[in-house]
PDB file of N, CA and C in Angstrom:
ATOM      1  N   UNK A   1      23.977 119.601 123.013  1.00  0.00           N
ATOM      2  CA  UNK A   1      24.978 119.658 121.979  1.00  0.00           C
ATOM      3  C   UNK A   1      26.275 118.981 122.395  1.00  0.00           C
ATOM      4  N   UNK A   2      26.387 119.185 123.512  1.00  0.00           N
ATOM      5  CA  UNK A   2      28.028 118.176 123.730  1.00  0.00           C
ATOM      6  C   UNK A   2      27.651 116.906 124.644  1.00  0.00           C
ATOM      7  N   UNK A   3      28.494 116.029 124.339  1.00  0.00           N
ATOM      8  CA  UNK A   3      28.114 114.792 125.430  1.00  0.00           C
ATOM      9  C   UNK A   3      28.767 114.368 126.363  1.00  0.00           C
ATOM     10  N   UNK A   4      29.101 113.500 127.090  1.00  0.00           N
ATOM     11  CA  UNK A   4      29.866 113.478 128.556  1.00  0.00           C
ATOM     12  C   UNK A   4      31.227 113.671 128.030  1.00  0.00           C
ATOM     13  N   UNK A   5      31.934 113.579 127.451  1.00  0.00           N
ATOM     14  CA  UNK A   5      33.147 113.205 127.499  1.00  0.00           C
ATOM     15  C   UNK A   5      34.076 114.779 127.045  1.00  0.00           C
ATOM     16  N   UNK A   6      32.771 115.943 126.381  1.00  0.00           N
ATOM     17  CA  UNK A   6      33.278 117.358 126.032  1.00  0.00           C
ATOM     18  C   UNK A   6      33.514 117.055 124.535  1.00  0.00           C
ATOM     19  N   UNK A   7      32.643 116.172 124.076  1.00  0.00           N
ATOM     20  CA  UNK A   7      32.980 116.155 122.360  1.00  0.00           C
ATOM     21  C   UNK A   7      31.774 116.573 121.267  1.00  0.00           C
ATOM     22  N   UNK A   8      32.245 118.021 121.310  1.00  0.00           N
ATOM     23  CA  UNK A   8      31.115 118.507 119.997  1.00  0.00           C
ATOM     24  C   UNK A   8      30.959 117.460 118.758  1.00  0.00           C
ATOM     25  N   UNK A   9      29.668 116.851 118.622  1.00  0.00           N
ATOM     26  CA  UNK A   9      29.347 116.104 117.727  1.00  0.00           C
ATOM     27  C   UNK A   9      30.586 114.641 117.307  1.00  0.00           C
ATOM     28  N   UNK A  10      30.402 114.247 119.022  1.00  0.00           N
ATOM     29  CA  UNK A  10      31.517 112.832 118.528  1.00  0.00           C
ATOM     30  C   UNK A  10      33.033 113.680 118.417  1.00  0.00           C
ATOM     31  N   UNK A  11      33.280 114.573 118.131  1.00  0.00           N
ATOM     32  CA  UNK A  11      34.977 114.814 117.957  1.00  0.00           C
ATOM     33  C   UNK A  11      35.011 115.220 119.058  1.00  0.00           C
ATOM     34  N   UNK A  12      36.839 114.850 119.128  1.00  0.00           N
ATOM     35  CA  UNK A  12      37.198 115.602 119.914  1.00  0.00           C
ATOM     36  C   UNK A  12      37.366 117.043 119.948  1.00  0.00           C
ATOM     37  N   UNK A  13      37.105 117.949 121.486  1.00  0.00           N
ATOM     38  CA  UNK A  13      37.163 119.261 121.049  1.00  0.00           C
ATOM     39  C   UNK A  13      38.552 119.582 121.642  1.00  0.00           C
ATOM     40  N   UNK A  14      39.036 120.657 120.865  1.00  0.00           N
ATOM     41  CA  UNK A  14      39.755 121.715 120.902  1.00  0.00           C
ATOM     42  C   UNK A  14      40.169 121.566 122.778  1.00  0.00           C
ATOM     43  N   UNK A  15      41.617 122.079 123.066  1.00  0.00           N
ATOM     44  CA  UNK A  15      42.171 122.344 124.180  1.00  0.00           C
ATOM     45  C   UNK A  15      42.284 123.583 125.238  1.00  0.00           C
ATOM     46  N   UNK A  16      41.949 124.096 125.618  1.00  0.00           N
ATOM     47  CA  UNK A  16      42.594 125.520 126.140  1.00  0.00           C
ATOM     48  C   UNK A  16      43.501 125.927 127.013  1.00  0.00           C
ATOM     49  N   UNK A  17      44.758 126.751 126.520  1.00  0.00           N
ATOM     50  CA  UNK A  17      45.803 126.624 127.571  1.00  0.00           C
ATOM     51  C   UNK A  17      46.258 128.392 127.647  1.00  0.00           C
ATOM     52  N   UNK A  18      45.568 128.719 128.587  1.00  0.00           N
ATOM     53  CA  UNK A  18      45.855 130.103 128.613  1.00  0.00           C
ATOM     54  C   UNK A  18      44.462 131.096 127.367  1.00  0.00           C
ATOM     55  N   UNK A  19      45.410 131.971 126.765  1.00  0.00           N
ATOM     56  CA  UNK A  19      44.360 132.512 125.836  1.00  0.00           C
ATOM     57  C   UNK A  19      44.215 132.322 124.234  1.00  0.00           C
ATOM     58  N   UNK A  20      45.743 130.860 124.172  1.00  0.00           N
ATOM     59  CA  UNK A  20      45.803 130.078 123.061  1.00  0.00           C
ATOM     60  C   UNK A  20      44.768 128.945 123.297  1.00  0.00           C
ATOM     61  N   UNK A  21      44.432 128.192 121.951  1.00  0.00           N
ATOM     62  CA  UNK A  21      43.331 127.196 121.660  1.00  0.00           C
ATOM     63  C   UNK A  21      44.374 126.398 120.659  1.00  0.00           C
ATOM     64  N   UNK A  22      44.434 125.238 121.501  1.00  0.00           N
ATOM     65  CA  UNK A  22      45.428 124.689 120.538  1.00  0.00           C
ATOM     66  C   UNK A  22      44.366 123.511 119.909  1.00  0.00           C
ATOM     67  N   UNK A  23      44.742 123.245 118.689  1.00  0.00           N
ATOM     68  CA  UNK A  23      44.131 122.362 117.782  1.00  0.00           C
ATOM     69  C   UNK A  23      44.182 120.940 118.169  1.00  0.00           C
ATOM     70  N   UNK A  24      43.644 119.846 117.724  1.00  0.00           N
ATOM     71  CA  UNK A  24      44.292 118.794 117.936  1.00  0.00           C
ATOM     72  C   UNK A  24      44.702 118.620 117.081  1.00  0.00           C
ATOM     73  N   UNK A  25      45.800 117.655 116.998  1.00  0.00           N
ATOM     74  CA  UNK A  25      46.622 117.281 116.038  1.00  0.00           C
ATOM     75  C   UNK A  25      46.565 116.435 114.689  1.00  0.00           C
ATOM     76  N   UNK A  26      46.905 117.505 113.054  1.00  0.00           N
ATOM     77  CA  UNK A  26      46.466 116.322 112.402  1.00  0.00           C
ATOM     78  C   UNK A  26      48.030 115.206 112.015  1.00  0.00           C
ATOM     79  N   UNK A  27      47.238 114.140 111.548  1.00  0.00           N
ATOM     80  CA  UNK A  27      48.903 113.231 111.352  1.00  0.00           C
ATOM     81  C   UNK A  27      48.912 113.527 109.917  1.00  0.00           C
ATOM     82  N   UNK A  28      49.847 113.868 109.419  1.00  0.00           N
ATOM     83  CA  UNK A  28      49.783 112.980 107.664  1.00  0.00           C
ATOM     84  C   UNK A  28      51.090 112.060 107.268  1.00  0.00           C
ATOM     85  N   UNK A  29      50.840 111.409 107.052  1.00  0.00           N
ATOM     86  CA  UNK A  29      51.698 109.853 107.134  1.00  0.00           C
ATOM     87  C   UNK A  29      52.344 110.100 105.390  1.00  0.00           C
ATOM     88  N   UNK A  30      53.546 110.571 105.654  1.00  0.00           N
ATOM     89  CA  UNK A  30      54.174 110.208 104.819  1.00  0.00           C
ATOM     90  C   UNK A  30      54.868 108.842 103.860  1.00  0.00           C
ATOM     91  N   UNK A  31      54.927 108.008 103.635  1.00  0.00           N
ATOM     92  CA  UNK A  31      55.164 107.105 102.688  1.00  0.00           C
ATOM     93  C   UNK A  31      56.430 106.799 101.566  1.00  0.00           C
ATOM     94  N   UNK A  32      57.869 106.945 102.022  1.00  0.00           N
ATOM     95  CA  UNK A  32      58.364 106.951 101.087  1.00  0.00           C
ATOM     96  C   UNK A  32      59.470 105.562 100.775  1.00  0.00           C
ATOM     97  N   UNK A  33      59.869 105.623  99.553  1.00  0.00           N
ATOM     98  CA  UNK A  33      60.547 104.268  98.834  1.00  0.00           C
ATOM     99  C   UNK A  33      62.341 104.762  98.780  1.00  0.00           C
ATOM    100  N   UNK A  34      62.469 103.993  98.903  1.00  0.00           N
ATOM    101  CA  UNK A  34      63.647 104.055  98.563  1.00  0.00           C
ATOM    102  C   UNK A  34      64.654 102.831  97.934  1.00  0.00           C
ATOM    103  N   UNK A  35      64.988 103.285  96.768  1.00  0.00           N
ATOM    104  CA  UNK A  35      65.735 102.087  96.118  1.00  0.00           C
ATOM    105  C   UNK A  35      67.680 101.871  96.084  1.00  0.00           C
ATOM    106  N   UNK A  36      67.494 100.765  96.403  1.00  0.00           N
ATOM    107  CA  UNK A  36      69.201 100.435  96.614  1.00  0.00           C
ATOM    108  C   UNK A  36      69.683  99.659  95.598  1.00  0.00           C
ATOM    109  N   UNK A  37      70.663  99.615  95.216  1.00  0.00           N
ATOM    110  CA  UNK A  37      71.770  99.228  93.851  1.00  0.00           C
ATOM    111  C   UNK A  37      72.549  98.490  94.888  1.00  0.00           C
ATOM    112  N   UNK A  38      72.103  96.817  94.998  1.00  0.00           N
ATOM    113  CA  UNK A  38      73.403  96.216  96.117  1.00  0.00           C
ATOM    114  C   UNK A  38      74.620  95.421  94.811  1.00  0.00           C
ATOM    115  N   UNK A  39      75.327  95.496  94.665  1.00  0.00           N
ATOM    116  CA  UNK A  39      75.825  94.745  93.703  1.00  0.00           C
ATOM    117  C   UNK A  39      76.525  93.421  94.252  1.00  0.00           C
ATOM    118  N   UNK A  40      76.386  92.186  93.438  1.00  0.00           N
ATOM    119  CA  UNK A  40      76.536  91.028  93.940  1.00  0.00           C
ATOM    120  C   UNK A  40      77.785  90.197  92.938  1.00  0.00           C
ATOM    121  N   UNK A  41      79.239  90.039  93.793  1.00  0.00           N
ATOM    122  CA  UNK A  41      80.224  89.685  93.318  1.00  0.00           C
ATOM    123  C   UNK A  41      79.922  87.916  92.699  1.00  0.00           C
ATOM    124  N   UNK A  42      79.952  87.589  91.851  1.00  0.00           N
ATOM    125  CA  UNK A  42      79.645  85.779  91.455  1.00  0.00           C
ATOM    126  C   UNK A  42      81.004  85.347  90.917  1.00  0.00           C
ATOM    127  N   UNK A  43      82.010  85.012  92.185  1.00  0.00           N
ATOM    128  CA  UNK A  43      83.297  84.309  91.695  1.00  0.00           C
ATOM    129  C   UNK A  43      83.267  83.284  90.553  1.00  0.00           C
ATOM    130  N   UNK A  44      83.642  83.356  89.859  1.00  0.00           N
ATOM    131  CA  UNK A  44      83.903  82.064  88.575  1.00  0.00           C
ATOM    132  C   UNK A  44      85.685  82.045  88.633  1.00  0.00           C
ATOM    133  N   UNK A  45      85.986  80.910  88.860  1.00  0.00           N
ATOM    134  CA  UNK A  45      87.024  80.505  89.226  1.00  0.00           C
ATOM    135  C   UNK A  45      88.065  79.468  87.655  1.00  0.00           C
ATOM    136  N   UNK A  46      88.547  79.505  87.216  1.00  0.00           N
ATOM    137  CA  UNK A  46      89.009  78.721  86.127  1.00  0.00           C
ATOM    138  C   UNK A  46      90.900  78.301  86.630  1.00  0.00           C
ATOM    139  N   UNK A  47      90.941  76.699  86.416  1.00  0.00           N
ATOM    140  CA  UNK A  47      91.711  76.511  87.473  1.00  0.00           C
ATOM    141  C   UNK A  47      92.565  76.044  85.876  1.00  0.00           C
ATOM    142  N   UNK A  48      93.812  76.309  85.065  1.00  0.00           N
ATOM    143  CA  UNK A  48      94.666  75.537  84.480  1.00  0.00           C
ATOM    144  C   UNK A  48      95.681  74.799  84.708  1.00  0.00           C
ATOM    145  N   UNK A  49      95.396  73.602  84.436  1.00  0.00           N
ATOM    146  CA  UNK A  49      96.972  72.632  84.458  1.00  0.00           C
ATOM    147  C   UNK A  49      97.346  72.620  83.319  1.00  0.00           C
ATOM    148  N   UNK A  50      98.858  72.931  83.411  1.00  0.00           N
ATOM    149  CA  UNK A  50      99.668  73.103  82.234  1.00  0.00           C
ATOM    150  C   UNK A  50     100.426  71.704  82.574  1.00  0.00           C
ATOM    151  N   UNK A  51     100.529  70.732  81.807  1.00  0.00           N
ATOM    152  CA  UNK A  51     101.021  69.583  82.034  1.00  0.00           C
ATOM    153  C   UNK A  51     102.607  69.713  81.119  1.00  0.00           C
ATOM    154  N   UNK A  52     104.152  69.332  81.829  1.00  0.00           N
ATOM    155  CA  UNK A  52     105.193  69.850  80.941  1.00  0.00           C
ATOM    156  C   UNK A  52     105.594  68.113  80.589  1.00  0.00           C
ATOM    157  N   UNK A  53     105.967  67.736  79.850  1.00  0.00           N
ATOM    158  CA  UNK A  53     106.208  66.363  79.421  1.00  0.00           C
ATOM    159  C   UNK A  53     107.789  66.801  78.863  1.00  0.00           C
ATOM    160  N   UNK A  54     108.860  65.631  79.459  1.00  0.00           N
ATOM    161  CA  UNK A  54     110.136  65.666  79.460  1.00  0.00           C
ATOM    162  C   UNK A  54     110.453  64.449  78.979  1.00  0.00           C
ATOM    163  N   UNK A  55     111.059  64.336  77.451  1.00  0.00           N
ATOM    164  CA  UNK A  55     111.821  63.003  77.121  1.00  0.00           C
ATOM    165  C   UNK A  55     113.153  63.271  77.157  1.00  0.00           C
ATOM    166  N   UNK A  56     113.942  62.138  77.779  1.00  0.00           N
ATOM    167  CA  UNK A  56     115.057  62.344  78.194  1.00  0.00           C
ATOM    168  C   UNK A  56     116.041  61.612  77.155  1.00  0.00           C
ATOM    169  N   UNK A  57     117.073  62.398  76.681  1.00  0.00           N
ATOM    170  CA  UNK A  57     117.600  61.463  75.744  1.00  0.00           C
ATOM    171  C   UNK A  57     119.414  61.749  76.316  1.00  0.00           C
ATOM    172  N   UNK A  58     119.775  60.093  75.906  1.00  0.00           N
ATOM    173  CA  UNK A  58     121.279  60.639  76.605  1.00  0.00           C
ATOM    174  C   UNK A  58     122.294  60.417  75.713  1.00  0.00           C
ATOM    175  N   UNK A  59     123.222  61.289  75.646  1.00  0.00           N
ATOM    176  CA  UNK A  59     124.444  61.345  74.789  1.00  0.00           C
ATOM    177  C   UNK A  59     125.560  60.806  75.323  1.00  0.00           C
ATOM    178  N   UNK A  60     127.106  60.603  75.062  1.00  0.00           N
ATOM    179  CA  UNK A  60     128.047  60.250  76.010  1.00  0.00           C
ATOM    180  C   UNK A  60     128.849  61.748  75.993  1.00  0.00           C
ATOM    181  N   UNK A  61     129.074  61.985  76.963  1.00  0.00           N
ATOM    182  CA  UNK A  61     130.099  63.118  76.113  1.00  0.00           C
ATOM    183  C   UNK A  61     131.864  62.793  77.356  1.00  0.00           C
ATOM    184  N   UNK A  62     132.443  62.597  76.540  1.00  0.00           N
ATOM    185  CA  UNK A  62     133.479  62.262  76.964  1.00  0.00           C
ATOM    186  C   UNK A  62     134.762  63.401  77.585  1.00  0.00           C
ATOM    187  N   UNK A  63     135.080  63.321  78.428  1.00  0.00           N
ATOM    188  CA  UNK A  63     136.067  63.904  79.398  1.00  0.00           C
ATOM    189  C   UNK A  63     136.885  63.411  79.269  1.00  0.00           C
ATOM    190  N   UNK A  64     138.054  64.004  80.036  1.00  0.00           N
ATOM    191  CA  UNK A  64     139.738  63.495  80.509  1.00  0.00           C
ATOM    192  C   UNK A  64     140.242  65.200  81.539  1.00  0.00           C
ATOM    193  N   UNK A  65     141.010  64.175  82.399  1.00  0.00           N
ATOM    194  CA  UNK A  65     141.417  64.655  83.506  1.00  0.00           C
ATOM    195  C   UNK A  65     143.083  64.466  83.203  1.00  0.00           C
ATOM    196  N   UNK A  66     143.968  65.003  83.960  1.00  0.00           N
ATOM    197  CA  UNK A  66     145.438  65.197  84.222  1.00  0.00           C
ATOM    198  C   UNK A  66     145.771  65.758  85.210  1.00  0.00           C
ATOM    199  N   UNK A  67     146.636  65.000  86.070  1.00  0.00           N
ATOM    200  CA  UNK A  67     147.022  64.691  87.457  1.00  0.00           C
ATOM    201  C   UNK A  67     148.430  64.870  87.023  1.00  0.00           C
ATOM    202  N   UNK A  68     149.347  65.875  87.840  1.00  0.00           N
ATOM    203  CA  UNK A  68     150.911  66.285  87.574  1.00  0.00           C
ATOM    204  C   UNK A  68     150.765  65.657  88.997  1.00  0.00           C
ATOM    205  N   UNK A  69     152.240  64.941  89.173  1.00  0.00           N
ATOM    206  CA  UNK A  69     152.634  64.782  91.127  1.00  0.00           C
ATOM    207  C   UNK A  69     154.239  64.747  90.878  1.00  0.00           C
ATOM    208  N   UNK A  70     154.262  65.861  91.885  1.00  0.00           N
ATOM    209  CA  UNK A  70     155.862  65.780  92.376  1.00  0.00           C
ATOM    210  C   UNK A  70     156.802  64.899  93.358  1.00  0.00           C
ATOM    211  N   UNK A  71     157.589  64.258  92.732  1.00  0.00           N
ATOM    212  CA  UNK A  71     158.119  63.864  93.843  1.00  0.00           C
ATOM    213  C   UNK A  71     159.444  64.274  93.928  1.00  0.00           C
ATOM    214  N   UNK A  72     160.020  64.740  95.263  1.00  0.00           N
ATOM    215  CA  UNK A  72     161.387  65.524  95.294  1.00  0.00           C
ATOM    216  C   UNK A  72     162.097  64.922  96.363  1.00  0.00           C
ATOM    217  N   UNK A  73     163.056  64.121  95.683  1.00  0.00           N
ATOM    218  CA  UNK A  73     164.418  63.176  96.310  1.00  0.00           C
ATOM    219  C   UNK A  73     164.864  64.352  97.376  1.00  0.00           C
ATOM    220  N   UNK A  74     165.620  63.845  98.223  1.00  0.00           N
ATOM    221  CA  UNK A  74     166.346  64.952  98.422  1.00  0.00           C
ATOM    222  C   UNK A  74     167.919  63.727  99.149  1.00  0.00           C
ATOM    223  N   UNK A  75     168.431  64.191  98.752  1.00  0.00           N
ATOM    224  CA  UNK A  75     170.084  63.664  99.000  1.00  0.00           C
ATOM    225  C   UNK A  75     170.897  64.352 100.307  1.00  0.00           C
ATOM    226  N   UNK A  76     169.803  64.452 101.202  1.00  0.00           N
ATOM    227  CA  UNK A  76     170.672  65.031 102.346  1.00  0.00           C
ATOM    228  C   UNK A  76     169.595  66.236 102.456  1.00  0.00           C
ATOM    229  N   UNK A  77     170.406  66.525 104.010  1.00  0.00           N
ATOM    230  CA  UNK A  77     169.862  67.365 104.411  1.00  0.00           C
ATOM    231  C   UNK A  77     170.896  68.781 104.764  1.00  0.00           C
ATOM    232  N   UNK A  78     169.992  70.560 104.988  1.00  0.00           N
ATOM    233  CA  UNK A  78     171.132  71.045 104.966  1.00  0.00           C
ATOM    234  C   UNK A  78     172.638  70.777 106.374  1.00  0.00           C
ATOM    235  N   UNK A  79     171.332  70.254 107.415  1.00  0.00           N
ATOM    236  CA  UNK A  79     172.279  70.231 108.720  1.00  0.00           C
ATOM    237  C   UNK A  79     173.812  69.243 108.827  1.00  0.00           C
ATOM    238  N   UNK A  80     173.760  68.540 107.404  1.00  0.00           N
ATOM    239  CA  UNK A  80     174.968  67.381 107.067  1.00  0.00           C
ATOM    240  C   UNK A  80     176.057  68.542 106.852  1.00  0.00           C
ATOM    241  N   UNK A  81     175.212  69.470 106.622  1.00  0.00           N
ATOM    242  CA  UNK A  81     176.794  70.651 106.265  1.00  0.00           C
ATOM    243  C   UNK A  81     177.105  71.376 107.176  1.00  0.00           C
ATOM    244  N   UNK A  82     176.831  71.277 108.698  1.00  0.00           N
ATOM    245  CA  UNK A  82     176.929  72.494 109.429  1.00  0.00           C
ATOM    246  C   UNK A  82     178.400  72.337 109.984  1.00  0.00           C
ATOM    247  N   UNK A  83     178.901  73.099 110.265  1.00  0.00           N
ATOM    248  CA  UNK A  83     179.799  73.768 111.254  1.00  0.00           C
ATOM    249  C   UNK A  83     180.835  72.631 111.855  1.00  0.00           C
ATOM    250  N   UNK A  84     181.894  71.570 111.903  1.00  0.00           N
ATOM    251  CA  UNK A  84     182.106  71.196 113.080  1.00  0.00           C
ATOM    252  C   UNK A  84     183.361  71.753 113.535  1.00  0.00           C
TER     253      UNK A  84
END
């Protein structure tokens, strides 16, 4: 019934550690999804030239200025009167 290796019918058997019998281990392979929301910025760029157009038109516009100037004679000085 068992063959060289200690495997009842091809399986592996069972462990013994003390007066526990531990099982071998089953796997079950979980499988899961998970979905992500990446959001993706798409610059659009809009560039305006405002073009300003200047016609120049010229007028005269007329000024005047006035210039006062003093001029002060003087007929002597006070030191002609001092003291002798």
């Amino acid at each position: 019934m068992f063959n060289q290796n200690n495997n009842m019918f091809g399986r592996q058997c069972c462990e013994r550690q003390g007066r526990e019998v531990i099982e071998p281990t089953i796997n079950k392979c979980v499988e899961r999804v998970y979905q992500h929301e990446v959001p993706h910025i798409c610059p659009i760029h809009t560039h305006i030239i405002n073009r300003h157009v200047y016609n120049h038109t010229y007028t005269p516009r007329y000024t005047c200025s006035e210039e006062n100037q003093i001029v002060n004679n003087e007929c002597g000085k006070c030191n002609g009167f001092m003291n002798r």
